[in-house]
Protein backbone atom coordinates (compact mmCIF):
# COMPACT_ATOMS: atom_id res chain seq x y z
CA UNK A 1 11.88 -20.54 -14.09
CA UNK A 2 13.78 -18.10 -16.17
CA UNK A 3 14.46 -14.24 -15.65
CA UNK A 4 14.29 -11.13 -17.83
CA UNK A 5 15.76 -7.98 -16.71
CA UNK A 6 13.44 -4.61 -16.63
CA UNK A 7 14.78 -1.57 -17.71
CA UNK A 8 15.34 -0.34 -14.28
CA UNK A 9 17.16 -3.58 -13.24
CA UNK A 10 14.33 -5.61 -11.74
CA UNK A 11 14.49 -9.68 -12.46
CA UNK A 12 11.05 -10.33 -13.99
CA UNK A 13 10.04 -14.11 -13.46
CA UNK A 14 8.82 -16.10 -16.49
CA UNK A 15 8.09 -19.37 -17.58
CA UNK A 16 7.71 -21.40 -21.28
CA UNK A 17 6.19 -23.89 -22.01
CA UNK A 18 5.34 -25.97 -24.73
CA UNK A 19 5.62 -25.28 -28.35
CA UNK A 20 3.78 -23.92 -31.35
CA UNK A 21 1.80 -20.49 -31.37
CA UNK A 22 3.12 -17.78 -28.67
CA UNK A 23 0.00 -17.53 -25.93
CA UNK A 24 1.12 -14.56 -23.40
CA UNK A 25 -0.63 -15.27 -19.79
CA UNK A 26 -0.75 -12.28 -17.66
CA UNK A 27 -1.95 -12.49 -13.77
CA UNK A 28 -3.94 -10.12 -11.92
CA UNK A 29 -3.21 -7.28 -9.54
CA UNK A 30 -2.15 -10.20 -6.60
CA UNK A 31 -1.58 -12.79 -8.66
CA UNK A 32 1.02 -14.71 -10.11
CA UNK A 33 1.97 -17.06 -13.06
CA UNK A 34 0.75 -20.30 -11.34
CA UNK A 35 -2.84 -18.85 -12.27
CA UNK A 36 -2.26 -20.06 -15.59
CA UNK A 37 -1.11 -24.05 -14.55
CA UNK A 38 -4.41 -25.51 -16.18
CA UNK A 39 -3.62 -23.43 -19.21
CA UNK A 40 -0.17 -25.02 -19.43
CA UNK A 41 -1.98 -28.43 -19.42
CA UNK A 42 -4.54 -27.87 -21.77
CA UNK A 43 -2.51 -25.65 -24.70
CA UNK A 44 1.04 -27.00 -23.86
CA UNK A 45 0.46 -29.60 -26.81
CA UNK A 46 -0.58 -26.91 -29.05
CA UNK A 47 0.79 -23.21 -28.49
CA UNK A 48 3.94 -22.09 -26.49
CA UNK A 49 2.80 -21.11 -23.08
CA UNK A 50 4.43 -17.77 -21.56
CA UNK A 51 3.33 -16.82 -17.90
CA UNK A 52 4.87 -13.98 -16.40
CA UNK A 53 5.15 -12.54 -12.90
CA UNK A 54 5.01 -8.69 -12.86
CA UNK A 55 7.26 -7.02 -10.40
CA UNK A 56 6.52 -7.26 -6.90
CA UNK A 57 4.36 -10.58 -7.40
CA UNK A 58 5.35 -14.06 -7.35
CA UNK A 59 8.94 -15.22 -8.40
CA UNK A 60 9.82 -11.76 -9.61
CA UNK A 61 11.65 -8.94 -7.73
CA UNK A 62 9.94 -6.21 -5.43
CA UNK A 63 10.86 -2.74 -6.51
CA UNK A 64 10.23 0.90 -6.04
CA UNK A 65 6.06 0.78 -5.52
CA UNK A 66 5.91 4.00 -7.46
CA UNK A 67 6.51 1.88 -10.29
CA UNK A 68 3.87 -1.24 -9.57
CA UNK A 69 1.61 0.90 -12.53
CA UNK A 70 -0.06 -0.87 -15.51
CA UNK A 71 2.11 1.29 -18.39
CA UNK A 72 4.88 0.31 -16.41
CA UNK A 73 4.16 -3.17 -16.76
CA UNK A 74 2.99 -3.04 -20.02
CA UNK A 75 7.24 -1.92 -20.93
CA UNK A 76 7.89 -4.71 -19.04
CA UNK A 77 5.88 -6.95 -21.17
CA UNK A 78 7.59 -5.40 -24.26
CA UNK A 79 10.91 -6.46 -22.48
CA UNK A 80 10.04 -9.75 -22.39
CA UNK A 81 9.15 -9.88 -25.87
CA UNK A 82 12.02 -8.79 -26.85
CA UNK A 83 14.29 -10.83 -24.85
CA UNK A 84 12.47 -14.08 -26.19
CA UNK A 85 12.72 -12.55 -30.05
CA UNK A 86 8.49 -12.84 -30.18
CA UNK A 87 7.11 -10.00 -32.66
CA UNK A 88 3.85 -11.14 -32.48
CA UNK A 89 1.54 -12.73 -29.26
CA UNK A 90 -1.75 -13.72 -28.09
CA UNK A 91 -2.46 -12.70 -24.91
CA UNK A 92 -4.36 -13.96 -22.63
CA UNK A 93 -5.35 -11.51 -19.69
CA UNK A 94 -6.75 -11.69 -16.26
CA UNK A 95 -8.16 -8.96 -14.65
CA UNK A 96 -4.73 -6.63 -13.87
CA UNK A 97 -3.71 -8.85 -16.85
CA UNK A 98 -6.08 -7.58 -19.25
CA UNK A 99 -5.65 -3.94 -18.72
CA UNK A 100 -1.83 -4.50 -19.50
CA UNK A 101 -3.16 -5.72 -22.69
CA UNK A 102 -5.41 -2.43 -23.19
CA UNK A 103 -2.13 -0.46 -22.44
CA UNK A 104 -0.15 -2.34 -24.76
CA UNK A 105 -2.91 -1.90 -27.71
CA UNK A 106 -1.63 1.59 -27.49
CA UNK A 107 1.93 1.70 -27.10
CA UNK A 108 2.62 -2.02 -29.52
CA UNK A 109 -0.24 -3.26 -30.82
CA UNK A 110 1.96 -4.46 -33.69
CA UNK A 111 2.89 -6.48 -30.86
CA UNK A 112 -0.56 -8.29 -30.52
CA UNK A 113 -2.21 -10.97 -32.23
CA UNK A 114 -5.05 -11.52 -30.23
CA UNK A 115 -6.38 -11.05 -26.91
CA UNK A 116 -8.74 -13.09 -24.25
CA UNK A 117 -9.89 -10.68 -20.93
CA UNK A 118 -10.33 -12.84 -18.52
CA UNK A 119 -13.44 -11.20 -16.13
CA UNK A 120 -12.02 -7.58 -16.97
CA UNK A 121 -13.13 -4.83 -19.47
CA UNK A 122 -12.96 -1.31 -19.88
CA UNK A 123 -14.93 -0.57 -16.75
CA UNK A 124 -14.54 -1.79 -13.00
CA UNK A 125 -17.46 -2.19 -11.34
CA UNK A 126 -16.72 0.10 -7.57
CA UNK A 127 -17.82 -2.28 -5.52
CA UNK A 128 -14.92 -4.59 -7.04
CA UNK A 129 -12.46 -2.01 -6.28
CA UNK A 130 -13.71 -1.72 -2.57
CA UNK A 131 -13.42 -5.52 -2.25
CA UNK A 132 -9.78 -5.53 -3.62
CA UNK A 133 -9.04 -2.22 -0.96
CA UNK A 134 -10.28 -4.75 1.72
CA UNK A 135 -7.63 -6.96 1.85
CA UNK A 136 -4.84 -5.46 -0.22
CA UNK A 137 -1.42 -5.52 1.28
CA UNK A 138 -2.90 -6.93 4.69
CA UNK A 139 -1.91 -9.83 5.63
CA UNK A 140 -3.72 -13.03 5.52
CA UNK A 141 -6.27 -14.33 7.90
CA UNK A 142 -5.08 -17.45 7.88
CA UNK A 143 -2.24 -19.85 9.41
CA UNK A 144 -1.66 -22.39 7.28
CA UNK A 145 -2.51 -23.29 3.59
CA UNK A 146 -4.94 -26.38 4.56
CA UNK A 147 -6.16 -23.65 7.28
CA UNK A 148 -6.50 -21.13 3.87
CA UNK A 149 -8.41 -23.91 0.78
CA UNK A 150 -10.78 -25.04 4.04
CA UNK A 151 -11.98 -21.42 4.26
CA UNK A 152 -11.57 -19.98 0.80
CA UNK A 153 -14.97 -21.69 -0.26
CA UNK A 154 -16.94 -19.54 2.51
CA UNK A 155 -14.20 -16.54 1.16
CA UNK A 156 -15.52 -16.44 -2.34
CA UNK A 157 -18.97 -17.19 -1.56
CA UNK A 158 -21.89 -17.39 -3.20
CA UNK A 159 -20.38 -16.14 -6.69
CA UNK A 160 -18.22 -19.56 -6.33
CA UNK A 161 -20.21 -22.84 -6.30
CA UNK A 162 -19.30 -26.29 -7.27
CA UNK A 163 -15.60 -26.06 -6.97
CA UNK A 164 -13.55 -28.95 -6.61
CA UNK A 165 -11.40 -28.97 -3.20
CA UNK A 166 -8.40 -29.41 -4.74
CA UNK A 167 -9.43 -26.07 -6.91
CA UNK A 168 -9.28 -24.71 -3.24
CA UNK A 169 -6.17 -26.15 -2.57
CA UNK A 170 -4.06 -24.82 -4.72
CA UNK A 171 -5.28 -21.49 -4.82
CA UNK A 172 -4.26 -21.47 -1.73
CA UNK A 173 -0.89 -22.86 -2.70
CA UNK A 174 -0.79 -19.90 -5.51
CA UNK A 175 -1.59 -17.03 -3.76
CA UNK A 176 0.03 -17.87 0.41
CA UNK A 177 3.05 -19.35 1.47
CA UNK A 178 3.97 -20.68 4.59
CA UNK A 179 7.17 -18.56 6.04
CA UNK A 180 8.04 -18.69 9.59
CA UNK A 181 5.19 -20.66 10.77
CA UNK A 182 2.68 -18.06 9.48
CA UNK A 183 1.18 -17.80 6.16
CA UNK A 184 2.77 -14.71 3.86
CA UNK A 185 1.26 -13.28 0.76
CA UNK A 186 3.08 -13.55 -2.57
CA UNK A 187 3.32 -10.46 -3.10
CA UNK A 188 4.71 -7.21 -1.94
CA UNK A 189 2.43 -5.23 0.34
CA UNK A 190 3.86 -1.86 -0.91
CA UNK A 191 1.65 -2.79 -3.84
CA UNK A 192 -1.54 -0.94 -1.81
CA UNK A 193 0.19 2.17 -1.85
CA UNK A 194 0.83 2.21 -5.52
CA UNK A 195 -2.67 1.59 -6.02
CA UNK A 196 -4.49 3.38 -3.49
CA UNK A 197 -4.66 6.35 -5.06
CA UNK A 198 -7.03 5.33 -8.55
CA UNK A 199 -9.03 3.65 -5.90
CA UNK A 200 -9.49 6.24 -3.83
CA UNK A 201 -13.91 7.48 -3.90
CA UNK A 202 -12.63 11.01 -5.75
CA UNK A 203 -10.45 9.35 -8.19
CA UNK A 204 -11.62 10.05 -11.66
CA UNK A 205 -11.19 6.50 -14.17
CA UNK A 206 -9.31 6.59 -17.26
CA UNK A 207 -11.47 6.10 -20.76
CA UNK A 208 -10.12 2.73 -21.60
CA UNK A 209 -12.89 1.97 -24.60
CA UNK A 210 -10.64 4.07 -27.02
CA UNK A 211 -7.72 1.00 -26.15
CA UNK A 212 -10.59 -1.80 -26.68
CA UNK A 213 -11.24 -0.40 -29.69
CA UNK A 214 -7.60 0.13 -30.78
CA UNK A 215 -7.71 -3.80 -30.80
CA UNK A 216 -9.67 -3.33 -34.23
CA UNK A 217 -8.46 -6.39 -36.46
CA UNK A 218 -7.11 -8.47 -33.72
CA UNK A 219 -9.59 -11.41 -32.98
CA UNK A 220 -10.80 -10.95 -29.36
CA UNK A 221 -12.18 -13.44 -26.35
CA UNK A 222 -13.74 -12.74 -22.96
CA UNK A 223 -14.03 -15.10 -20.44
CA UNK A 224 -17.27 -14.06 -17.77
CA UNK A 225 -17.90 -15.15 -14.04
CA UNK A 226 -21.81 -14.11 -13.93
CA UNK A 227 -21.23 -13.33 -10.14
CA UNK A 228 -18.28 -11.24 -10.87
CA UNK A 229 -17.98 -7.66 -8.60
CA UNK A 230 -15.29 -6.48 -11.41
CA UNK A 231 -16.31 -7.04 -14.91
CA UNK A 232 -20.28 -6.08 -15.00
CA UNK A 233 -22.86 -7.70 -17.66
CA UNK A 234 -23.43 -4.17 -19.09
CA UNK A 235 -19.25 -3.70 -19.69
CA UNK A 236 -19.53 -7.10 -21.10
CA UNK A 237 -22.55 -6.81 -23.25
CA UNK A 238 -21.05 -3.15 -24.46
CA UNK A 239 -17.98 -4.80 -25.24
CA UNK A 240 -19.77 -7.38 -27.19
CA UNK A 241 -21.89 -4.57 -29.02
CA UNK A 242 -18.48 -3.37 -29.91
CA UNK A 243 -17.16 -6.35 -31.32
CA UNK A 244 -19.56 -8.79 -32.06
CA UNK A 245 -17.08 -11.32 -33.38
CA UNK A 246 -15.65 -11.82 -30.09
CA UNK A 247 -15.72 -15.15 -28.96
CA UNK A 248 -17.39 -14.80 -25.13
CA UNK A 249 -18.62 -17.12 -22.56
CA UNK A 250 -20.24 -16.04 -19.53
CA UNK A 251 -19.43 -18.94 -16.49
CA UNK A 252 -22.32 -19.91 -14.11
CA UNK A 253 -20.92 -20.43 -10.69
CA UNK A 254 -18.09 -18.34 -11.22
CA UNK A 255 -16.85 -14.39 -9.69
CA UNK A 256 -13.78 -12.95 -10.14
CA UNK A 257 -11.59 -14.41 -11.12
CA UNK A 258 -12.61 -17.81 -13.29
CA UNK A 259 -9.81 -20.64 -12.93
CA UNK A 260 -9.41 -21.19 -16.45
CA UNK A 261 -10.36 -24.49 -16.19
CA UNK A 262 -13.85 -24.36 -17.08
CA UNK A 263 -14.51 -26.16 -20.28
CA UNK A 264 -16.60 -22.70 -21.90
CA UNK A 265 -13.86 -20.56 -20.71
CA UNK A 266 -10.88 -23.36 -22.49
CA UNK A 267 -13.07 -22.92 -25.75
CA UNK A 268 -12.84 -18.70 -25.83
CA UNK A 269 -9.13 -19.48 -25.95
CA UNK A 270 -9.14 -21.92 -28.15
CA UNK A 271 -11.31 -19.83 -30.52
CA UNK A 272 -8.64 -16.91 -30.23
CA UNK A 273 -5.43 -19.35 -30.90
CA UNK A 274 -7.08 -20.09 -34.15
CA UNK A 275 -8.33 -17.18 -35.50
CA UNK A 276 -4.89 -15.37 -34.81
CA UNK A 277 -2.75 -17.93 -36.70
């Protein structure tokens, strides 16, 4: 675990490993770098594996909520950059992740050499953003972590089927921890009042296809769960109408958010690595 320091003074968690061709993996709203462990042990051998925490998430320090906003995190992607000397990265995005990686087509797309969305696009399905306004910032149902992978499988579905327990397990172990006898989330709470408002039923969405396109010469990937509530087949199948060299694969038994460990999804990123050397 190393540390970068935001331009307000926050300690932004990050992690390398591996060697070779600079693959950025960015989490989602909740989420935090340990998302991206089977990435680190299928690409390790081959590209040099960045995973980031954004502030307020994981190993990184809470803040001011006012600033838990995606152009805020995109700077602090730009920081990090810049602190490891990288000009140039792939970037591999899930769901928060990826619209970081819109942002950043606008503000230092110089900056990019490819990009895979992980189950996110353009456009956010509602009933996605209800889910997420369900449980943001409360704190978890559950007691212990065992108590947390036993139920996670009735959690998530039916978009989930045929997951391994130990898929379960630690995604229990990535997004909980045990503190005090009671399970915690890993991350700060604050983080539903930052958001609340663009979730809110008047709140009027951004036009994010101008960003997609932006990414105009950079080879693209996107990574589907068919059951997803976020990333809908239309937003997908536009985005592919868009930019029909995009390598894509659409995961059976899979929502929001894949685990990255599905053998279609490994190939999208694959496909990227290589087409941005």
């Amino acid at each position: 675990m190393a540390y970068v320091t935001s331009a307000d003074g926050l300690r932004l968690a990050y992690d390398v490993t591996g060697q070779g061709a600079a693959l950025l993996c960015l989490p989602g709203l909740t989420r935090n770098m340990e998302d991206f462990e089977p990435i680190c042990e299928a690409f390790a051998h081959r590209a040099q594996v960045i995973r980031m925490d954004f502030r307020g998430r994981g190993a990184s320090d809470s803040g001011d909520p006012a600033s838990y906003q995606v152009p805020v995190e995109a700077g602090d992607v730009v920081a990090l950059l810049d602190h490891l000397g990288l000009d140039r990265v792939t970037i591999l995005g899930t769901s928060r992740g990826g619209l970081v990686a819109l942002v950043l087509a606008a503000i230092a797309r110089d900056r990019i050499a490819g990009v895979i969305f992980n189950d996110i696009g353009p456009e956010i399905m509602p009933e996605g953003l209800s889910y997420i306004m369900d449980y943001l910032g409360k704190p978890p149902k559950f007691r212990t972590l065992a108590e947390a992978a036993a139920a996670l499988p009735r959690h998530y579905a039916p978009a989930f089927r045929d997951v391994p327990a130990e898929n379960w397990a630690a995604l229990a172990r990535r997004i909980y921890r045990e503190e005090g006898g009671q399970l915690v989330n890993r991350y700060d709470p604050r983080l539903r009042e930052a958001v609340a408002p663009a979730f809110a039923p008047d709140a009027v969405a951004p036009d994010l296809w101008p960003l997609f396109d932006a990414l105009a010469g950079a080879p693209l990937g996107l990574i589907r769960g068919a059951g997803s509530n976020i990333l809908s087949a239309e937003t997908a199948g536009e985005m592919r109408l868009r930019r029909p060299d995009m390598a894509y694969a659409e995961l059976a038994d899979r929502g929001h958010v894949p685990f990255l460990d599905e053998p279609p999804a490994l190939a999208v990123i694959e496909t990227v690595l290589e087409r941005a050397q």
